[in-house]
Protein backbone atom coordinates (compact mmCIF):
# COMPACT_ATOMS: atom_id res chain seq x y z
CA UNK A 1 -5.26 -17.34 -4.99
CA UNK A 2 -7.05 -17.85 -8.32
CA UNK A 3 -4.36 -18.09 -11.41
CA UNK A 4 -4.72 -14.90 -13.80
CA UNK A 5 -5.45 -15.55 -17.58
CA UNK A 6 -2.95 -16.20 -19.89
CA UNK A 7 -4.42 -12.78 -22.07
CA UNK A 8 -3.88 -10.66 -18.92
CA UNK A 9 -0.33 -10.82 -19.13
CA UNK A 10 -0.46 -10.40 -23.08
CA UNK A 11 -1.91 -7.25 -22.72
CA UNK A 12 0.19 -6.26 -20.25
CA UNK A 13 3.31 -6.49 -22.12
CA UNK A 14 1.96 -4.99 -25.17
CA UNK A 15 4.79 -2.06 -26.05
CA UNK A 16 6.97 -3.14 -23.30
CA UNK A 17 10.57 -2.12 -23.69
CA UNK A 18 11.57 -5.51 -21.65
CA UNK A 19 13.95 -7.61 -24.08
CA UNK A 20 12.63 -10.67 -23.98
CA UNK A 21 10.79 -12.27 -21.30
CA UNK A 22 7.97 -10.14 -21.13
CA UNK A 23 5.28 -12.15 -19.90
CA UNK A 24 7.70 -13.77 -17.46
CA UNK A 25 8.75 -10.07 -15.94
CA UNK A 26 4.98 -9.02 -15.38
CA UNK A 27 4.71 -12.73 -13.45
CA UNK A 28 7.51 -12.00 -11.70
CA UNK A 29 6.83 -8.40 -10.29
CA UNK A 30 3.24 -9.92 -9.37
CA UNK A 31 4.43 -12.79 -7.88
CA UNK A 32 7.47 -11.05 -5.89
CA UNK A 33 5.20 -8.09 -4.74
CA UNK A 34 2.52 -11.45 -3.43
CA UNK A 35 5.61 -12.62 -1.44
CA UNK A 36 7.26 -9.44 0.46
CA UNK A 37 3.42 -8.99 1.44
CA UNK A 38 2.84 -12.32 2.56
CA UNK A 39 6.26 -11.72 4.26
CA UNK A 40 5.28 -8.50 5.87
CA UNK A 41 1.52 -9.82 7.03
CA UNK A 42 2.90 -12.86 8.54
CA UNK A 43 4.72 -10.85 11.33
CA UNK A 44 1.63 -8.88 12.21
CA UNK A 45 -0.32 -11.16 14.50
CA UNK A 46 2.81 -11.82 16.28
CA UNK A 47 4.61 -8.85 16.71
CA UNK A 48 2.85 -6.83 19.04
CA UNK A 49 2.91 -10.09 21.43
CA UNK A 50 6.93 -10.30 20.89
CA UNK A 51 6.69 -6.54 21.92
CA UNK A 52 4.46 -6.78 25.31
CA UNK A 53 6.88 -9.92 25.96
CA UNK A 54 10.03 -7.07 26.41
CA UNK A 55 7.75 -4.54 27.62
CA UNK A 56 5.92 -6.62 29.82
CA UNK A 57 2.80 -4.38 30.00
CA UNK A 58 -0.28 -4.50 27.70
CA UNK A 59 -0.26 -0.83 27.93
CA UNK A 60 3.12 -0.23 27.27
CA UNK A 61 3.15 -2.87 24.43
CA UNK A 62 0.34 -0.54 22.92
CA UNK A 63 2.65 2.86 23.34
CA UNK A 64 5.81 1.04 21.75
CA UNK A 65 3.82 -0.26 18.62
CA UNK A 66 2.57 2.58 17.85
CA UNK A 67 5.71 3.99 17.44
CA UNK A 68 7.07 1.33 15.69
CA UNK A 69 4.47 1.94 13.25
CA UNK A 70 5.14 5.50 13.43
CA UNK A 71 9.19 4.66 13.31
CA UNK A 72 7.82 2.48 9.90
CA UNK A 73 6.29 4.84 8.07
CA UNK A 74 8.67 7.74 8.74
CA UNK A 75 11.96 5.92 7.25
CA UNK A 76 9.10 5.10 4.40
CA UNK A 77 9.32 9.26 4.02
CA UNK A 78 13.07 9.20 3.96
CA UNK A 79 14.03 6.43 2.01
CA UNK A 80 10.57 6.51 -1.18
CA UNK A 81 12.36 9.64 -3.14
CA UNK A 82 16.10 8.00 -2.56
CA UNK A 83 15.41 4.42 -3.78
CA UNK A 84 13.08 5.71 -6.47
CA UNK A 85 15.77 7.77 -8.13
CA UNK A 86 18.38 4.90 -7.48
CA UNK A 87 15.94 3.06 -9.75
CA UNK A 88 15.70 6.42 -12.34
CA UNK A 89 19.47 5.70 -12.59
CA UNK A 90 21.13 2.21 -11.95
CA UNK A 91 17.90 0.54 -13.44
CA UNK A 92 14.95 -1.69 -11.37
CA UNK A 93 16.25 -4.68 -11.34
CA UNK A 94 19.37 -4.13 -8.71
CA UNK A 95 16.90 -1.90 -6.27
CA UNK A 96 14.50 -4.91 -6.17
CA UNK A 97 16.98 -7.48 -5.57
CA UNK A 98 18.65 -5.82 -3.36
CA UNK A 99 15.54 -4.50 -1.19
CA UNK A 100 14.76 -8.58 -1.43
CA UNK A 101 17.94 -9.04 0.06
CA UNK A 102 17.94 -6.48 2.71
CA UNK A 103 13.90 -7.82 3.75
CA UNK A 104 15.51 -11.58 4.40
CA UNK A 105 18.05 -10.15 6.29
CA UNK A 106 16.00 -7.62 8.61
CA UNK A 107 13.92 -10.42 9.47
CA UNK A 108 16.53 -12.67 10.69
CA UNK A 109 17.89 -9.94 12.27
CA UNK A 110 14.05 -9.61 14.12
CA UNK A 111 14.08 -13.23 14.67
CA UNK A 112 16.89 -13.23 17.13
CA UNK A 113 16.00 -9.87 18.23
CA UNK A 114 17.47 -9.98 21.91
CA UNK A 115 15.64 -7.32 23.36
CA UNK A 116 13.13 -4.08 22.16
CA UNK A 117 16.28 -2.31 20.63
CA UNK A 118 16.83 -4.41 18.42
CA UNK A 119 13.26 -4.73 17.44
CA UNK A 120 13.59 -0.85 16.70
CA UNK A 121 16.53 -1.49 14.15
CA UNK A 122 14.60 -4.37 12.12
CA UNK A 123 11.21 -1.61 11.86
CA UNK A 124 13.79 1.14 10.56
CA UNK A 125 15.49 -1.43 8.28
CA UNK A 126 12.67 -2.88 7.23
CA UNK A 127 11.28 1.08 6.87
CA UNK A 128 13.85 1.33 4.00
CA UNK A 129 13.68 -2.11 2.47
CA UNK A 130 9.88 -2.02 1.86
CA UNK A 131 9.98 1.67 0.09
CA UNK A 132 11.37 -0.31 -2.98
CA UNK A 133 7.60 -1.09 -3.70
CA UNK A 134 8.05 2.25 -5.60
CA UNK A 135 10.46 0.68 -7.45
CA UNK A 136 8.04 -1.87 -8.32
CA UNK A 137 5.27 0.34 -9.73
CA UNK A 138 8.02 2.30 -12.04
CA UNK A 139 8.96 -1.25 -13.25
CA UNK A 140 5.45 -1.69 -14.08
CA UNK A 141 5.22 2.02 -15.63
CA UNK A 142 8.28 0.83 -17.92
CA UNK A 143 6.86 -2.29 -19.42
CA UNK A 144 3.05 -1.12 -20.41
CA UNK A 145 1.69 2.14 -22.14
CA UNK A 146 0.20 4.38 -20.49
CA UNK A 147 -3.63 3.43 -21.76
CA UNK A 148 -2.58 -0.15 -20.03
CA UNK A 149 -1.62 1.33 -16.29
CA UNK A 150 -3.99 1.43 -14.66
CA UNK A 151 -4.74 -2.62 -15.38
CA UNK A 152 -1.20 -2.74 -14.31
CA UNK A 153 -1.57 -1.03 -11.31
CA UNK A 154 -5.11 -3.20 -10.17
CA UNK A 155 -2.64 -5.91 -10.64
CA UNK A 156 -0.10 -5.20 -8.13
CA UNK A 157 -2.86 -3.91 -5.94
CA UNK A 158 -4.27 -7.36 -5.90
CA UNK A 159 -1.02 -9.04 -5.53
CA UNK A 160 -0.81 -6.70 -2.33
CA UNK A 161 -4.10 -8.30 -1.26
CA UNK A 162 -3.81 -11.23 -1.43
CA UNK A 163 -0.81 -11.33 0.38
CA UNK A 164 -2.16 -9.66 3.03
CA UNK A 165 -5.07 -12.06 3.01
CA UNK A 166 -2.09 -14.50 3.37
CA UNK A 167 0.07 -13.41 5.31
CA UNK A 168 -1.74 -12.48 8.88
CA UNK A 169 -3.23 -16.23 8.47
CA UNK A 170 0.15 -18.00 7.94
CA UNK A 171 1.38 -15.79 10.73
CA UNK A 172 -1.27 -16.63 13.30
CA UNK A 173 -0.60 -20.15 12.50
CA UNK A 174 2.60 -19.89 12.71
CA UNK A 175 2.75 -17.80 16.01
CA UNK A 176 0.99 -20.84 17.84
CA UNK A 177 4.64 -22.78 17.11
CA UNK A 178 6.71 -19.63 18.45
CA UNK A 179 6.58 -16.03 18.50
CA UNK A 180 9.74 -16.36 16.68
CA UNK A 181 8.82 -18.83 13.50
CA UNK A 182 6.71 -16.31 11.48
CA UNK A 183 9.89 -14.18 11.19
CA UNK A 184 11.81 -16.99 9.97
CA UNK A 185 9.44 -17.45 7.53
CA UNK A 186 9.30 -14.33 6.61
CA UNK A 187 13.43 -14.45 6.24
CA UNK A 188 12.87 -17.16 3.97
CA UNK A 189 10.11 -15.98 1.89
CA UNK A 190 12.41 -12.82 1.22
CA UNK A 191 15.27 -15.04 0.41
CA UNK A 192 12.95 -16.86 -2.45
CA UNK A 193 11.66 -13.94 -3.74
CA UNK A 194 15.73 -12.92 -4.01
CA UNK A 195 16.60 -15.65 -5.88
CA UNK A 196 13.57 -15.45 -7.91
CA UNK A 197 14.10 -12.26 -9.28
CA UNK A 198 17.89 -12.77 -10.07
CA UNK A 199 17.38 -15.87 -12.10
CA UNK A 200 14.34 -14.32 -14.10
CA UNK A 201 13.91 -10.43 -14.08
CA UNK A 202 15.00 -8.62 -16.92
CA UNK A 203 15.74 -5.17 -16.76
CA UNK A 204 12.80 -2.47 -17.56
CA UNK A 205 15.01 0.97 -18.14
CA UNK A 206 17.39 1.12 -21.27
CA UNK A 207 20.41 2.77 -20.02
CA UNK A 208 19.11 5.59 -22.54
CA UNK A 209 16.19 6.44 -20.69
CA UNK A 210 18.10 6.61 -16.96
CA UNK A 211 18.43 9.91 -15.38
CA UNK A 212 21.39 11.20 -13.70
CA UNK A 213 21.13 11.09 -9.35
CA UNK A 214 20.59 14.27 -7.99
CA UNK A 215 20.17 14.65 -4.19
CA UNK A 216 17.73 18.11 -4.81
CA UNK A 217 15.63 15.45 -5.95
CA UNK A 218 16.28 12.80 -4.07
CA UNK A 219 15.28 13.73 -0.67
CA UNK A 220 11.97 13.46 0.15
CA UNK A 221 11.38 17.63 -0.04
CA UNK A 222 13.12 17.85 -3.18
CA UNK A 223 10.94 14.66 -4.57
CA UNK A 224 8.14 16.46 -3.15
CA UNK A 225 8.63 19.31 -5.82
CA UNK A 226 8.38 17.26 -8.46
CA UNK A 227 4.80 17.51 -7.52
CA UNK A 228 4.13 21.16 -8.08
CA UNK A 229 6.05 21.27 -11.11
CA UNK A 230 2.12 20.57 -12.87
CA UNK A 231 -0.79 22.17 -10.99
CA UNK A 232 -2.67 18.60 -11.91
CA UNK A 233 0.19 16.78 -10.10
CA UNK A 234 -0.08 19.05 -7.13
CA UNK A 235 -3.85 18.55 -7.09
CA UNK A 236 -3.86 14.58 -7.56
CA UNK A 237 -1.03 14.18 -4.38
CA UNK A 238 -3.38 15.51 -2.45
CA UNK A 239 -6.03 13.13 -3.75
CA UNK A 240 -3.55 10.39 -2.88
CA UNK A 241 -2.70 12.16 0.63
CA UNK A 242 -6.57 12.03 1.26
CA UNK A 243 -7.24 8.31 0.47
CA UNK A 244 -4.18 7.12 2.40
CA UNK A 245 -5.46 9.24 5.97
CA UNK A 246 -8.53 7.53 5.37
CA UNK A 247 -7.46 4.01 5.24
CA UNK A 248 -5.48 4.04 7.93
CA UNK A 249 -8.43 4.23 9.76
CA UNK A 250 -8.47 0.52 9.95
CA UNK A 251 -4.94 0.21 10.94
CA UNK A 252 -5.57 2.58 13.83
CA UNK A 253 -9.24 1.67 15.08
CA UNK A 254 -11.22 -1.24 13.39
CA UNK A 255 -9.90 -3.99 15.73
CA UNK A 256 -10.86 -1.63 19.28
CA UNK A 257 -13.91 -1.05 17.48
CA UNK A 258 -14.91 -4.24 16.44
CA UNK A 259 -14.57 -5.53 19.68
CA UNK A 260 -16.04 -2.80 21.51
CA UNK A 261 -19.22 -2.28 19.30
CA UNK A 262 -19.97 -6.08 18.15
CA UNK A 263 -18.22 -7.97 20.79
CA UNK A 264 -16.25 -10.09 18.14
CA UNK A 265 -13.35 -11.66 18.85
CA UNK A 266 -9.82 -12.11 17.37
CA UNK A 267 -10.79 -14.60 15.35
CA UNK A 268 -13.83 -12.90 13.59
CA UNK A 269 -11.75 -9.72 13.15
CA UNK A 270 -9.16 -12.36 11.38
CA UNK A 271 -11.89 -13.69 9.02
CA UNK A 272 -13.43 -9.96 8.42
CA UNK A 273 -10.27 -8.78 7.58
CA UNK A 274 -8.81 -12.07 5.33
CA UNK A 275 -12.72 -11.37 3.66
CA UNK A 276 -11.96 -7.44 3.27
CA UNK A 277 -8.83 -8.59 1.58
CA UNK A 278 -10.27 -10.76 -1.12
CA UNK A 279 -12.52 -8.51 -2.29
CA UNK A 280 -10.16 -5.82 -2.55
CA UNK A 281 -8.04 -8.47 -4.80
CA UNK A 282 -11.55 -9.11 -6.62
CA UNK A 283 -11.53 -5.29 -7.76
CA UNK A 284 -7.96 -4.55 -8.79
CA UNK A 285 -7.22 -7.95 -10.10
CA UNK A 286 -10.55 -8.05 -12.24
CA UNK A 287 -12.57 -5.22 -12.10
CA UNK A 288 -10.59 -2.54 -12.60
CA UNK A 289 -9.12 -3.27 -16.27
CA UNK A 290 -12.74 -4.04 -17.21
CA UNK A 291 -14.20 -0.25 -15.40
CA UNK A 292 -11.14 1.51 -17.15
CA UNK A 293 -11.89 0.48 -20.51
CA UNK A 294 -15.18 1.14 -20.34
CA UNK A 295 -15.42 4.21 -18.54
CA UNK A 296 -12.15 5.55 -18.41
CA UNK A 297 -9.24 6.58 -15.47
CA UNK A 298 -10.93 9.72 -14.28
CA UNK A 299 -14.87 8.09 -14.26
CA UNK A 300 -13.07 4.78 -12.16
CA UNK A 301 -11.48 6.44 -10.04
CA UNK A 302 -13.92 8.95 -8.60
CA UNK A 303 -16.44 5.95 -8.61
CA UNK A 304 -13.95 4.20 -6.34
CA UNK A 305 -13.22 7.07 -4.03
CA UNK A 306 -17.69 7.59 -3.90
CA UNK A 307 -18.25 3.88 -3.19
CA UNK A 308 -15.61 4.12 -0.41
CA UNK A 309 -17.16 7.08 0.77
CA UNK A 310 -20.26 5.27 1.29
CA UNK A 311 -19.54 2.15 2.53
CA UNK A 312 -17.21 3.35 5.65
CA UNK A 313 -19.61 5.78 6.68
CA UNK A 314 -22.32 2.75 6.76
CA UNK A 315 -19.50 0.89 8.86
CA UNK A 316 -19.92 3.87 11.28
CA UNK A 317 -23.40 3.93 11.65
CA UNK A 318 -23.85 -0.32 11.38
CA UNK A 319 -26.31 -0.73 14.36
CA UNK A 320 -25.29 -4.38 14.21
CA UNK A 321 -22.46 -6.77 12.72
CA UNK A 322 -24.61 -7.79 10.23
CA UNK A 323 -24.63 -4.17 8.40
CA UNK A 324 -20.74 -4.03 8.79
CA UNK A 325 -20.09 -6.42 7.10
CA UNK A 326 -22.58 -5.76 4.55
CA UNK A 327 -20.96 -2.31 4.04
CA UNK A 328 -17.94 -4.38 3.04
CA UNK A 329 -19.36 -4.28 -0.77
CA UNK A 330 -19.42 -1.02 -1.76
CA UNK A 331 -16.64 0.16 0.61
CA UNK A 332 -14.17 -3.31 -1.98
CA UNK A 333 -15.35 -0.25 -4.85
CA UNK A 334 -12.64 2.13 -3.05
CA UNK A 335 -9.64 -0.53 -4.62
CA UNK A 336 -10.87 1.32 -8.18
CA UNK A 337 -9.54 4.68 -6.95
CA UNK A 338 -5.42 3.79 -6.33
CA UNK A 339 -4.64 2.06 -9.42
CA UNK A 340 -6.47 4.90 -11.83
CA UNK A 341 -4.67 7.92 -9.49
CA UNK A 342 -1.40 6.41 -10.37
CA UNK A 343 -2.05 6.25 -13.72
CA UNK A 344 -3.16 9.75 -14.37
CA UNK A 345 -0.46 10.67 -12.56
CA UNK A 346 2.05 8.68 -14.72
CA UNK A 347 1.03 10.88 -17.56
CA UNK A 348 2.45 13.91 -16.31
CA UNK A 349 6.12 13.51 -16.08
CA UNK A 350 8.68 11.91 -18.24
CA UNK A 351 9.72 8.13 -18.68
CA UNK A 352 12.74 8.89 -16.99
CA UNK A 353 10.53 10.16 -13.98
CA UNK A 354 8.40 7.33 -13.09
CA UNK A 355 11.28 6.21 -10.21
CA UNK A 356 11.35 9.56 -8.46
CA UNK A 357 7.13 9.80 -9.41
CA UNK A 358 6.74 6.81 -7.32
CA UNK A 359 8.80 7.63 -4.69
CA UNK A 360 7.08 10.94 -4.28
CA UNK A 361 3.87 9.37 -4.09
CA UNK A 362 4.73 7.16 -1.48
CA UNK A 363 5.90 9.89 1.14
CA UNK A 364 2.97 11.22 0.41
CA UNK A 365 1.49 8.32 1.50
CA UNK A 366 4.05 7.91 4.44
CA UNK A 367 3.49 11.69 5.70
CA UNK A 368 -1.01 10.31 6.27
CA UNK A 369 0.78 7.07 7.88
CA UNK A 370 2.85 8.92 10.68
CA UNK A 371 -0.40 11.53 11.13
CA UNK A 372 -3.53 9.70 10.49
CA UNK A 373 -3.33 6.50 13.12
CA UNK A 374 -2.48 9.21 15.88
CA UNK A 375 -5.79 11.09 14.56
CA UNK A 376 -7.98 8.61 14.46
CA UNK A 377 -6.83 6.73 17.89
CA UNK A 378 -7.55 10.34 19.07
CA UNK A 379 -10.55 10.74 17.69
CA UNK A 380 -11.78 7.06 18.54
CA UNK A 381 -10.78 7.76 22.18
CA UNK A 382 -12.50 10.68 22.62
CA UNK A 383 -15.91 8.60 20.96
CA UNK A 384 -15.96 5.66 23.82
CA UNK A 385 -16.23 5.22 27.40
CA UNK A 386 -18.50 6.77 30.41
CA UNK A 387 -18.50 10.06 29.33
CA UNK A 388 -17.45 10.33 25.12
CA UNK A 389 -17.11 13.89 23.88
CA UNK A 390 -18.44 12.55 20.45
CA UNK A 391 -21.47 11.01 20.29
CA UNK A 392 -20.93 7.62 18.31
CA UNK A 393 -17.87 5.42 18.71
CA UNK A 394 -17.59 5.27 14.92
CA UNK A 395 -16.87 8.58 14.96
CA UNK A 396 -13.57 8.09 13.24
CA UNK A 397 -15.46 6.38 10.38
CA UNK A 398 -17.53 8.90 9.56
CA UNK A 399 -14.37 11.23 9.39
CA UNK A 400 -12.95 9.11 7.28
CA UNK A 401 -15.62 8.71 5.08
CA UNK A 402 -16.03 12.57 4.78
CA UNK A 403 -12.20 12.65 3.98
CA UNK A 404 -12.74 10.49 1.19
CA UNK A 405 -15.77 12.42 -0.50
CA UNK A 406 -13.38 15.18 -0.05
CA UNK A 407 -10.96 13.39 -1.99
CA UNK A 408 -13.42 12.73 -4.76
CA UNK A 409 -14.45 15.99 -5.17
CA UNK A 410 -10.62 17.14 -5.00
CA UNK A 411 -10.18 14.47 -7.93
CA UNK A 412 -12.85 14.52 -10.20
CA UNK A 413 -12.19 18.61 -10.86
CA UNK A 414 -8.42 18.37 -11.05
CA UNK A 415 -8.38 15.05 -13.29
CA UNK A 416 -11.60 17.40 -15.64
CA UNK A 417 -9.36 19.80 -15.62
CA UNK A 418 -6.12 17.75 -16.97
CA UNK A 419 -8.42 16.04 -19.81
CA UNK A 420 -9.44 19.75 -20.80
CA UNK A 421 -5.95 20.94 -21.06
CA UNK A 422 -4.60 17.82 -23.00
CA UNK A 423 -7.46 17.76 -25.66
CA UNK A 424 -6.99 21.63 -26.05
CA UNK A 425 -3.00 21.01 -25.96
């Protein structure tokens, strides 16, 4: 992973309320946020072979992932508003460390997983654990103004992509040992990050700034209102709904139809998708502070969501491997759109908000994870075979990429709108 400048992290921690150790709490929440991915990515090549080896069916293995994903992302929905206001109240640093804690332990616990049961407790556990990446985000809102977020947030997304660049690759190599060892790993990598964090982080949120806990907005419907409480908030979740059903295109699909349209194996997909990764890391790490200051949130982001557009619907119409991967370039401009949405939306609620902010977002983004693989497994099945009722097998991309002009449409009027309102304001 190339090292970030030194000036990155000055002007990252310009304004920050941190007490000392600035710089060193921006390296930490990038390099904690690298480890619970690489953490979470190492598990992936294995445990869907872990699965089929209690299921004992292919088939069957299929059916039970899937709703382990589904399992996943639903406690994601549940637990997003609840840890996010923990953090609006107690502070970031004790949801972090202890979400680092609870991560080592659900993977041990999945290590010596006896049977598929068990297997269904670590996904539910680790469900809860992982929703403190909302935490992580309001840590970031805390230490940079708000002209500096969206930097902030292409940070973080990188950190995410690299570790999931990472992770599957330690994971696969890992597997070959045991089905078991990646877990372990995974246990341990949790247990750095853990002690990590509770030798160096500093607290983000003065206890002036902390709001009281409140289960009306704590649970995820309540959390949920505190995006119609601005019609530009209300507008923008549904820009981040949008983006999120699209991506998980890729989750749901890409590997059936990589196989099934180019013939490439396990090991290409693995190289396409560690090469997917890096670029994404390209954009948010570099790219994105450079766009923003340039252009500005709204302009980067609807860019993002545009290039996106475009290069997934070239994925579905690639008559050959060669132009998929070539639509890889502009379809890396869609990691412009996440960190600039979450910065526009930081502006419209209260420093004492960005917890429960963060957690909203994210069941947002955990409602398109429990609905959007089943859609576009649907949609790819009914696109292959003797007799498809669609007529291309990258159907789904082309849904997906309409999905996302959608969202850039939704986006560029609602964030016009907001800029109108504050300059008249």
């Amino acid at each position: 992973m190339p090292a970030l400048p030194q000036r990155t992290f000055e002007r990252l921690s310009v304004s920050s309320p941190v007490y000392g150790g600035r710089r060193a709490a921006i390296a930490f929440i990038f390099v904690t946020a690298v480890i619970d991915v690489i953490a979470m990515g190492i598990v992936i090549p294995v445990l869907p072979a872990l699965i089929e080896q209690f299921s004992g069916s292919n088939a069957r293995a299929g059916e039970i992932n899937g709703l382990f994903v589904a399992l996943w992302a639903g406690m994601q929905f549940v637990a997003s508003p609840i840890i996010g206001s923990l953090s609006d109240r107690y502070g970031r640093r004790p949801v972090i460390l202890l979400s680092a804690a609870g991560l080592a332990c659900d993977y041990l616990l999945m290590a010596v997983a006896p049977n598929l049961w068990w297997l269904a407790l670590g996904r539910l556990i680790a469900g809860v654990t992982s929703a403190s990446f909302t935490t992580v985000f309001a840590y970031m809102a805390d230490i940079t103004p708000p002209e500096g977020r969206a930097r902030a947030y292409g940070l973080i997304g990188a950190a995410f992509s690299g570790g999931f660049v990472l992770g599957p690759l330690f994971g696969g190599v890992l597997g070959e040992i045991s089905p078991r060892a990646p877990f372990w790993a995974a246990a341990a990598l949790s247990g750095l990050a853990l002690l990590y964090g509770a030798f160096i982080l500093p607290e983000s949120l003065p206890r002036e700034r902390r709001m009281a806990f409140s289960w009306s907005r704590a649970n995820p419907f309540g959390a949920l209102r505190l995006l119609r409480s601005h019609p530009e908030l209300s507008g923008l979740a549904v820009v981040n709904f949008l983006l999120y059903f699209a991506h998980h295109v890729f989750s749901a699909v890409f590997v059936l139809y990589a196989g099934y349209r180019y013939g490439w194996s396990a090991w290409e997909v693995g190289v396409l998708l560690a090469g997917v990764g890096a670029l994404d890391m390209l954009v948010q790490g570099v790219l994105v502070g450079r766009v923003v200051e340039r252009f500005g949130d709204r302009a980067t982001m609807i860019a993002g969501l545009f290039g996106g557009a475009l290069g997934i619907a070239v994925m579905g119409l690639a008559p050959s491997g060669a132009w998929f991967v070539a639509a890889m370039l502009p379809n890396a401009l869609w990691g412009l759109a996440m960190p600039t949405l979450q910065s526009i939306m930081t502006r419209h609620v209260s420093e004492s908000e960005q917890g429960q902010l963060q957690g909203a977002t994210m069941s947002v983004g955990s409602i398109a994870g429990v609905i959007s693989p089943l859609f576009f497994g649907w949609v790819y099945a009914q696109s292959v075979g003797e007799s498809p009722a669609l007529p291309t097998p990258g159907a789904a991309f082309l849904i997906a990429a309409l999905v996302l002009l959608a969202a850039a449409l939704i986006g560029w009027a609602v964030a016009r709108q907001a800029e109108r309102q504050a300059a008249a304001a």
